[in-house]
N, C-alpha and C. Protein backbone atom coordinates (compact mmCIF):
# COMPACT_ATOMS: atom_id res chain seq x y z
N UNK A 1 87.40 142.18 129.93
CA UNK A 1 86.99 141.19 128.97
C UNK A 1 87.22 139.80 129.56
N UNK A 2 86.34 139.45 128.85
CA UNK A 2 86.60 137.21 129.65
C UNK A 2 87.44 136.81 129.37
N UNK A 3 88.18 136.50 130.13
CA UNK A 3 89.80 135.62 129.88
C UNK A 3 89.79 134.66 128.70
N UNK A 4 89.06 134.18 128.22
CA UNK A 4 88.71 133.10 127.34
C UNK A 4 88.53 133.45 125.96
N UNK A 5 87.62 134.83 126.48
CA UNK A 5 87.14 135.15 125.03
C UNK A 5 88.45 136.22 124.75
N UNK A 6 89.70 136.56 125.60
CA UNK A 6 90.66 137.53 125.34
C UNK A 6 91.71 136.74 124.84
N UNK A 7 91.45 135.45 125.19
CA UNK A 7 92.67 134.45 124.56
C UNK A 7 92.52 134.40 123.16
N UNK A 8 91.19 133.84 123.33
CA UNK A 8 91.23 133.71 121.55
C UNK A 8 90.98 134.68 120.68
N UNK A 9 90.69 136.06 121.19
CA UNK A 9 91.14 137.05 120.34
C UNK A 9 92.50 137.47 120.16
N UNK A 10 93.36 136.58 121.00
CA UNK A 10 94.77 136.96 120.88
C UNK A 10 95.06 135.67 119.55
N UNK A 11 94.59 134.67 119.71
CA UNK A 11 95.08 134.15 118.66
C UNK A 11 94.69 134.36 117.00
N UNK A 12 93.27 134.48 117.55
CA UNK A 12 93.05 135.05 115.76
C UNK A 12 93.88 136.34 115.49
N UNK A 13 93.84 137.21 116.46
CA UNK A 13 94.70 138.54 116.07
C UNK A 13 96.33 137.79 115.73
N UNK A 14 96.90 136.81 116.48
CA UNK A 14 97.93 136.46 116.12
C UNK A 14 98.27 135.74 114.76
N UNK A 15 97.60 135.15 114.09
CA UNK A 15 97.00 134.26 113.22
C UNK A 15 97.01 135.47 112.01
N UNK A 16 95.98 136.67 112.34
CA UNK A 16 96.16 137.42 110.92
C UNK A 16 97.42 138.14 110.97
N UNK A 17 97.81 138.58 111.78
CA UNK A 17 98.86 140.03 111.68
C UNK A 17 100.27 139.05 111.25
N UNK A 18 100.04 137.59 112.02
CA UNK A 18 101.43 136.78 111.35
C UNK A 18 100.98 136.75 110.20
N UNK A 19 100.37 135.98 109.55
CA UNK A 19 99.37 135.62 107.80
C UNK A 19 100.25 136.99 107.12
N UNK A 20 99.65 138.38 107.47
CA UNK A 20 100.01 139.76 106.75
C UNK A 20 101.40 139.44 106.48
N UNK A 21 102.44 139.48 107.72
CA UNK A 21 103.59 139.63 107.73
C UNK A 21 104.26 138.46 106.24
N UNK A 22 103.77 137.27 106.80
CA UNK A 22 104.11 136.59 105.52
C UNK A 22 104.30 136.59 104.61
N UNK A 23 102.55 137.05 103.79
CA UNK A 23 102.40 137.25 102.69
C UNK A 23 103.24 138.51 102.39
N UNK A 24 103.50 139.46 103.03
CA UNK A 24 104.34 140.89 102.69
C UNK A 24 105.48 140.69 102.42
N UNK A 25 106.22 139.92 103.32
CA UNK A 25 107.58 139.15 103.11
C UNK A 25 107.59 138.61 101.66
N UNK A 26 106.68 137.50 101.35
CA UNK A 26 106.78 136.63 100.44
C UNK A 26 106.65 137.61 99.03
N UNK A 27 105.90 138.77 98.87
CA UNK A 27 105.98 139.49 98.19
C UNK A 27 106.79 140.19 97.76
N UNK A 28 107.00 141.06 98.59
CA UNK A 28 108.76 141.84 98.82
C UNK A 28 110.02 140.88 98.25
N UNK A 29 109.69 139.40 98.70
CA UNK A 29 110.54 138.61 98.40
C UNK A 29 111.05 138.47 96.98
N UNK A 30 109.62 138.81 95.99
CA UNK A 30 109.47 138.46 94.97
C UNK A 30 110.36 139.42 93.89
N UNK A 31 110.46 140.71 94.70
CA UNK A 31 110.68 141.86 93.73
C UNK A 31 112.57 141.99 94.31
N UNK A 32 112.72 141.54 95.06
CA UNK A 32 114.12 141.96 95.78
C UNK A 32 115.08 140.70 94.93
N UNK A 33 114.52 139.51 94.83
CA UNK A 33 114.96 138.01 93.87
C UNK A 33 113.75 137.71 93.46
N UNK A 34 114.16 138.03 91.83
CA UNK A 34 113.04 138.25 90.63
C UNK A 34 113.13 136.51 90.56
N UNK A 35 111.71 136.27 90.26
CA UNK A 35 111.42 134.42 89.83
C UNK A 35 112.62 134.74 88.19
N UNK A 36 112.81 133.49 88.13
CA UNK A 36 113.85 133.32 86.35
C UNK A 36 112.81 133.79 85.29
N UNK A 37 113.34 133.77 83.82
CA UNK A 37 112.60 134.58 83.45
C UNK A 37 111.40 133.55 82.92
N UNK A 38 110.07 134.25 82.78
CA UNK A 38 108.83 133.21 81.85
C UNK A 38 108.78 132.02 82.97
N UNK A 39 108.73 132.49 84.43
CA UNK A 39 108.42 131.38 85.36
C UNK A 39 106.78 132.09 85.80
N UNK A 40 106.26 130.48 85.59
CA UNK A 40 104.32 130.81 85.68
C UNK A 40 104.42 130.31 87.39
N UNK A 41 103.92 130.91 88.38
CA UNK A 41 103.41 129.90 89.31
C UNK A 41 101.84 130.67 89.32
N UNK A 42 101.34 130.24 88.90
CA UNK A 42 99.68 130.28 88.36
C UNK A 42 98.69 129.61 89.28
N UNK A 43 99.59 127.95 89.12
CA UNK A 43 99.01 127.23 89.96
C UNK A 43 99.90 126.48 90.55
N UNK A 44 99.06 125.74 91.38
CA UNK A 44 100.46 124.75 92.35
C UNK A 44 101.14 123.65 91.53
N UNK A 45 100.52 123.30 90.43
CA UNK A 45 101.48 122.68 89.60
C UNK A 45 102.40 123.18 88.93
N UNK A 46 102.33 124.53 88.23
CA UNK A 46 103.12 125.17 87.38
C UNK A 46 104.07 125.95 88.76
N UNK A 47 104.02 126.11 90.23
CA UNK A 47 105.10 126.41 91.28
C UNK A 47 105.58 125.17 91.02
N UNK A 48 105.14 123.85 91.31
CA UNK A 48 106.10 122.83 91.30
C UNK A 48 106.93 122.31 90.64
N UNK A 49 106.76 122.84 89.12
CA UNK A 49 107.56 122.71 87.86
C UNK A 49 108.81 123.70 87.98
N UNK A 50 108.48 125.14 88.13
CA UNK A 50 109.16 126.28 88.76
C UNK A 50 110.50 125.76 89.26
N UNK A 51 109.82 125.50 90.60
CA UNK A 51 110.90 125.40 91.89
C UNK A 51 111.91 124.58 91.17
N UNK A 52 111.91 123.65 90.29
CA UNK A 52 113.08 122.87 89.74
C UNK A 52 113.93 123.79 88.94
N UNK A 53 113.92 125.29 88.80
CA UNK A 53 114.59 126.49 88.33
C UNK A 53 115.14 127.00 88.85
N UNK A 54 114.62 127.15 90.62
CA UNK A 54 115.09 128.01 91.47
C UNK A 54 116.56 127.87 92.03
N UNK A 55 116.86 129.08 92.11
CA UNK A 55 117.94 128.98 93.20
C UNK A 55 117.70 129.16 94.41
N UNK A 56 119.42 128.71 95.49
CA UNK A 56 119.26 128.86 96.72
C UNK A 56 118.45 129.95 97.24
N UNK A 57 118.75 131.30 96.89
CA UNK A 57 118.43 132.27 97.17
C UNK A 57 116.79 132.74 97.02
N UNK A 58 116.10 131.97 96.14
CA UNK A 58 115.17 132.23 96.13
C UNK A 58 114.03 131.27 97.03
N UNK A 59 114.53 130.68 97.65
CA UNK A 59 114.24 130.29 98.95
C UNK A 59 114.18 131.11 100.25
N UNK A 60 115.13 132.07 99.99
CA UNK A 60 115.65 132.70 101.48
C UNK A 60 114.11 133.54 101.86
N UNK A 61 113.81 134.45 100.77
CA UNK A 61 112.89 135.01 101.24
C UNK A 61 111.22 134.47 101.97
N UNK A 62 110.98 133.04 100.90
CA UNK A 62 110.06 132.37 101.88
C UNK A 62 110.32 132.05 103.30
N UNK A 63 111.57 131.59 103.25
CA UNK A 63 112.17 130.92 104.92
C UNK A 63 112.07 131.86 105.70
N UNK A 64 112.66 133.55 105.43
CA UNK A 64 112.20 134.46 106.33
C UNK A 64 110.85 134.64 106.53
N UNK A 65 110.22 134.86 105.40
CA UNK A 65 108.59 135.02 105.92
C UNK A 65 107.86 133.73 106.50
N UNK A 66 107.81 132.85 106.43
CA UNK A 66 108.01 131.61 107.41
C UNK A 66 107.85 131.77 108.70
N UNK A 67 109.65 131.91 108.56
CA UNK A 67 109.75 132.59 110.62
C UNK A 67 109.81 133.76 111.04
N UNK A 68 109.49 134.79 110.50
CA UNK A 68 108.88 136.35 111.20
C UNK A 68 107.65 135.92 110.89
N UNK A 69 107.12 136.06 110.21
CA UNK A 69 105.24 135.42 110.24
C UNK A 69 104.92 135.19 111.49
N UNK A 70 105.56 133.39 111.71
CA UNK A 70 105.41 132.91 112.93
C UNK A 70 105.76 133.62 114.40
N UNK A 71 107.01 134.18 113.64
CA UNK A 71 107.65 135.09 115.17
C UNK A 71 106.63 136.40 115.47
N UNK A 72 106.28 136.99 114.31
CA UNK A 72 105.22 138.27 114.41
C UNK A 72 104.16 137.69 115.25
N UNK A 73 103.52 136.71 114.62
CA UNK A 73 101.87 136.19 115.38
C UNK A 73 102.31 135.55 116.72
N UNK A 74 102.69 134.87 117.06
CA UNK A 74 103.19 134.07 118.40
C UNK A 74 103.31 135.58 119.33
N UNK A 75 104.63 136.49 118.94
CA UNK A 75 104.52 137.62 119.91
C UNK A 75 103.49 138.32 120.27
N UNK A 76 102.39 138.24 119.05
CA UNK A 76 101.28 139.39 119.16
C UNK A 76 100.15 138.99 119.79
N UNK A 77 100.08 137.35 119.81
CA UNK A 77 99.01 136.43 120.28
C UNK A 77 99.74 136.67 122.20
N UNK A 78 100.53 136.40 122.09
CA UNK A 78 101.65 136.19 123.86
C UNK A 78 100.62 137.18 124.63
N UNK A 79 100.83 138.64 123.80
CA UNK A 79 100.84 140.31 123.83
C UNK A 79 99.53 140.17 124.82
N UNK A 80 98.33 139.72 123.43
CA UNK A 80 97.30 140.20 123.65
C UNK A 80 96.54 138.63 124.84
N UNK A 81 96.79 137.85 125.14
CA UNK A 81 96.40 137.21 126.04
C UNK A 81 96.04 137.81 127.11
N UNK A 82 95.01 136.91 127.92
CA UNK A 82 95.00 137.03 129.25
C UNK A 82 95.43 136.43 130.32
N UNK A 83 95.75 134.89 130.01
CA UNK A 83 96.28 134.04 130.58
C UNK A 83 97.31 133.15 129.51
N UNK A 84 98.25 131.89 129.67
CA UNK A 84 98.46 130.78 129.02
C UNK A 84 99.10 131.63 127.50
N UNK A 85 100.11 132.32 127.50
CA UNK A 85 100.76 133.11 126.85
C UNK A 85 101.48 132.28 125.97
N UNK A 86 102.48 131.35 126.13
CA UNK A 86 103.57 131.07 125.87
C UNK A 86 102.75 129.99 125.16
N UNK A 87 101.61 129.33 125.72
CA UNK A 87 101.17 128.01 125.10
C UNK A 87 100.38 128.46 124.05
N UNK A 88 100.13 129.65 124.04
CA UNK A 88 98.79 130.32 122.96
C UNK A 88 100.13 130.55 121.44
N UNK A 89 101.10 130.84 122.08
CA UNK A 89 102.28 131.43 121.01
C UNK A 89 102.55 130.52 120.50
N UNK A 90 102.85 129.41 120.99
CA UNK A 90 103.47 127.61 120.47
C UNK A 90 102.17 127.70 119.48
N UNK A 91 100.76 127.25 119.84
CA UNK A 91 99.58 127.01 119.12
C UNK A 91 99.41 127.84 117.97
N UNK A 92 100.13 129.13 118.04
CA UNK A 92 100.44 130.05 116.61
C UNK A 92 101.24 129.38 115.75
N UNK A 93 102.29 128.64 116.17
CA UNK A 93 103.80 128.16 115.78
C UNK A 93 102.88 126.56 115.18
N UNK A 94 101.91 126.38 115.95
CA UNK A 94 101.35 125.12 114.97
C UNK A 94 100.78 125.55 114.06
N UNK A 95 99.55 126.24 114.25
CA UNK A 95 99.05 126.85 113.04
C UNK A 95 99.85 126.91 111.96
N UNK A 96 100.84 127.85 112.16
CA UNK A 96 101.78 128.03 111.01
C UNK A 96 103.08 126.92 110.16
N UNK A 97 103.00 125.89 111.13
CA UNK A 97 103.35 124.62 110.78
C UNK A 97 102.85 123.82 109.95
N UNK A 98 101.61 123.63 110.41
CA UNK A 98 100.27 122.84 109.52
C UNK A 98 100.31 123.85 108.14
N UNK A 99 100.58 124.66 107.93
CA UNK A 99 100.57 125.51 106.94
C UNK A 99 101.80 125.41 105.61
N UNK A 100 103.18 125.03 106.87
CA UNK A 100 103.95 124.75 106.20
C UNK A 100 104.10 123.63 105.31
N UNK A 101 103.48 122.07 106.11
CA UNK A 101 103.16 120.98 105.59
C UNK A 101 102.51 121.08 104.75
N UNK A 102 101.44 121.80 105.13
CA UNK A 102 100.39 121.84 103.49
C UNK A 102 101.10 122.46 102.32
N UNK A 103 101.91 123.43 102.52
CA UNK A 103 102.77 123.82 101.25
C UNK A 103 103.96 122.81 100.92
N UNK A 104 104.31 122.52 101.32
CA UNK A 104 105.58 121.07 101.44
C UNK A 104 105.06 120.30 100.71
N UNK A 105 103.63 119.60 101.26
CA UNK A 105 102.51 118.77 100.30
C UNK A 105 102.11 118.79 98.86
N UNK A 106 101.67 120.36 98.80
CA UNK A 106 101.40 120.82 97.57
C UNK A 106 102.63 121.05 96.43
N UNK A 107 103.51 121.69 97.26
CA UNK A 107 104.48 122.41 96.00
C UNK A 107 105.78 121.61 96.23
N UNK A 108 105.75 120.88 96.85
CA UNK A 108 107.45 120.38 97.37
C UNK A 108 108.48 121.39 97.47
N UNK A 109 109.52 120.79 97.15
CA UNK A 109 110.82 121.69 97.01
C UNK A 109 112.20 121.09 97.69
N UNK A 110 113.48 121.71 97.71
CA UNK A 110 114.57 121.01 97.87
C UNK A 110 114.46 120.49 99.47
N UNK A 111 114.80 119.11 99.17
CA UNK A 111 114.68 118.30 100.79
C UNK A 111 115.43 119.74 101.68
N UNK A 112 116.54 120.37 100.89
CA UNK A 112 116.91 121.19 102.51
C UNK A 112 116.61 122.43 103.04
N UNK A 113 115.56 122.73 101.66
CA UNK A 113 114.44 124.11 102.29
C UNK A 113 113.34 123.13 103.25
N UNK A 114 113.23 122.00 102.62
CA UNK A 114 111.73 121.77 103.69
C UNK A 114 112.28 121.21 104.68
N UNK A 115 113.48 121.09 105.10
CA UNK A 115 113.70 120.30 106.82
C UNK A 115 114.64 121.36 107.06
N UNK A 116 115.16 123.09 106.52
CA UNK A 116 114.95 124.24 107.45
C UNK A 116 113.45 124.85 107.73
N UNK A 117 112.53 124.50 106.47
CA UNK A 117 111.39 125.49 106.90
C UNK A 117 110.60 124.71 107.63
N UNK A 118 110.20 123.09 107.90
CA UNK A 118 109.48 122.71 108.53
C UNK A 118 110.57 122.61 110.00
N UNK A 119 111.90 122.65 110.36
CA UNK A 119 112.79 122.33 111.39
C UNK A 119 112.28 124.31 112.09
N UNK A 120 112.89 124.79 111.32
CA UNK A 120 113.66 125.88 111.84
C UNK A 120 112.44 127.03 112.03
N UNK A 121 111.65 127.54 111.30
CA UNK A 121 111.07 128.55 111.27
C UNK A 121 109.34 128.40 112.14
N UNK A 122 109.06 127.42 112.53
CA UNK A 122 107.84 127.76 113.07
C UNK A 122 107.60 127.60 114.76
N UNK A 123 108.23 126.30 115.28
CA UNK A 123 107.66 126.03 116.82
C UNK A 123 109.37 127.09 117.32
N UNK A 124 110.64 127.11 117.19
CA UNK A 124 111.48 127.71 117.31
C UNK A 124 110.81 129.24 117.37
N UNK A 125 110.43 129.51 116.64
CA UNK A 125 110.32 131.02 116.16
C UNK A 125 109.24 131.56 117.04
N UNK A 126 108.13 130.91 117.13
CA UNK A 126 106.65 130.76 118.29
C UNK A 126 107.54 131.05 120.03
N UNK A 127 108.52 129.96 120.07
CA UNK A 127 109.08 130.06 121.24
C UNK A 127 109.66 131.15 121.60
N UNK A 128 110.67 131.63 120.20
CA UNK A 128 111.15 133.35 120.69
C UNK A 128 109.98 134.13 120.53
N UNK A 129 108.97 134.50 119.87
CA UNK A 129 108.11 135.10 120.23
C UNK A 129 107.38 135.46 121.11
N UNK A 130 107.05 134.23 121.91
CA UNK A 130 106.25 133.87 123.63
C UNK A 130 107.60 134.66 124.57
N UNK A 131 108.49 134.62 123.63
CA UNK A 131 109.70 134.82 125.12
C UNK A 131 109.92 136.09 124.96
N UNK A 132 109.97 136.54 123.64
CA UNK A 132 110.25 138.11 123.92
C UNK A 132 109.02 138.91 124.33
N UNK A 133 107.75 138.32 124.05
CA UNK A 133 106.33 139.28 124.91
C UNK A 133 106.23 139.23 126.37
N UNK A 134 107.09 138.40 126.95
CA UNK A 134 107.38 138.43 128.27
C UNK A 134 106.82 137.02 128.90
N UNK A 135 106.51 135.91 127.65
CA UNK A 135 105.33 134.87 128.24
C UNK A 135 106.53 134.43 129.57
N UNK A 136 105.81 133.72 130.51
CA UNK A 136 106.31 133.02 131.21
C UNK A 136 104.95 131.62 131.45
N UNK A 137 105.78 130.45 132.06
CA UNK A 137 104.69 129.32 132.56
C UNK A 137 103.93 130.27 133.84
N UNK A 138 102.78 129.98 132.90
CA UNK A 138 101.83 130.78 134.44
C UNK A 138 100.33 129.51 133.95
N UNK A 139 99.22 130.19 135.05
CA UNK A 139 98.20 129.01 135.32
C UNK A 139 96.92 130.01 135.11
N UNK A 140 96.14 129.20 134.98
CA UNK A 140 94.44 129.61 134.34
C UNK A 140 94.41 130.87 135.53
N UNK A 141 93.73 131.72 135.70
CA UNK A 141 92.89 132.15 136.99
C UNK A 141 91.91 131.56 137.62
N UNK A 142 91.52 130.63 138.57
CA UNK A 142 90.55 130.07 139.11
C UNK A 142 89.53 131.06 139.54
């Protein structure tokens, strides 16, 4: 396959299989620490009303799905490359950054979930990912 066209099937493949992991997390999350009781998040306004209910703990489970998301797709994107591994895994770790901001944007939440989840869980997590698929700095094939 073309190096080019194997990259960026590593990233969209990285992109959904992290996305899955997330949303599965964030789900799971839901049933393991039940929302309080008669909490609507319907829409992003009625999450943003919410979150002024929440506890610590009901944070934890987004923050994990966050950074396994990121850590899932970054490794799986590294995996399936052909070249430029480690930089394809970071570019997962943005993706999923820009993602985070946009939820930060939309729903807010306590200043010290959003400067662990925008600090801690995405370009960090991209990096162990690239590192445990074996990325190393390597160069195009000429």
């Amino acid at each position: 396959m073309n190096p080019v066209a194997r990259n960026i099937l590593a990233v969209v493949i990285g992109l959904v299989t992290g996305s899955v992991v997330n949303i599965g997390l964030i789900t799971v999350g839901m049933t393991v620490v039940p929302l309080p009781e008669g909490t609507d998040v319907s829409t992003m306004e009625a999450v943003r009303e919410a979150m002024k209910t929440f506890t610590p703990m009901h944070f934890l489970f987004p923050w994990v799905a966050h950074a396994l998301g990121t850590l899932v797709g970054a490794f799986i994107a590294a995996k399936v490359a052909a070249s430029h591994r480690m930089k394809l895994a970071m570019l997962i770790g943005a993706f999923f950054l820009l993602g985070g901001i946009a939820m930060v944007l939309n729903c807010g939440g306590p200043n010290w979930f959003i400067a662990a989840d925008l600090i801690l869980a995405y370009f960090p997590m991209a990096w162990i990912g690239g590192t445990l698929a074996g990325s190393r700095a390597e160069t195009a094939p000429i």
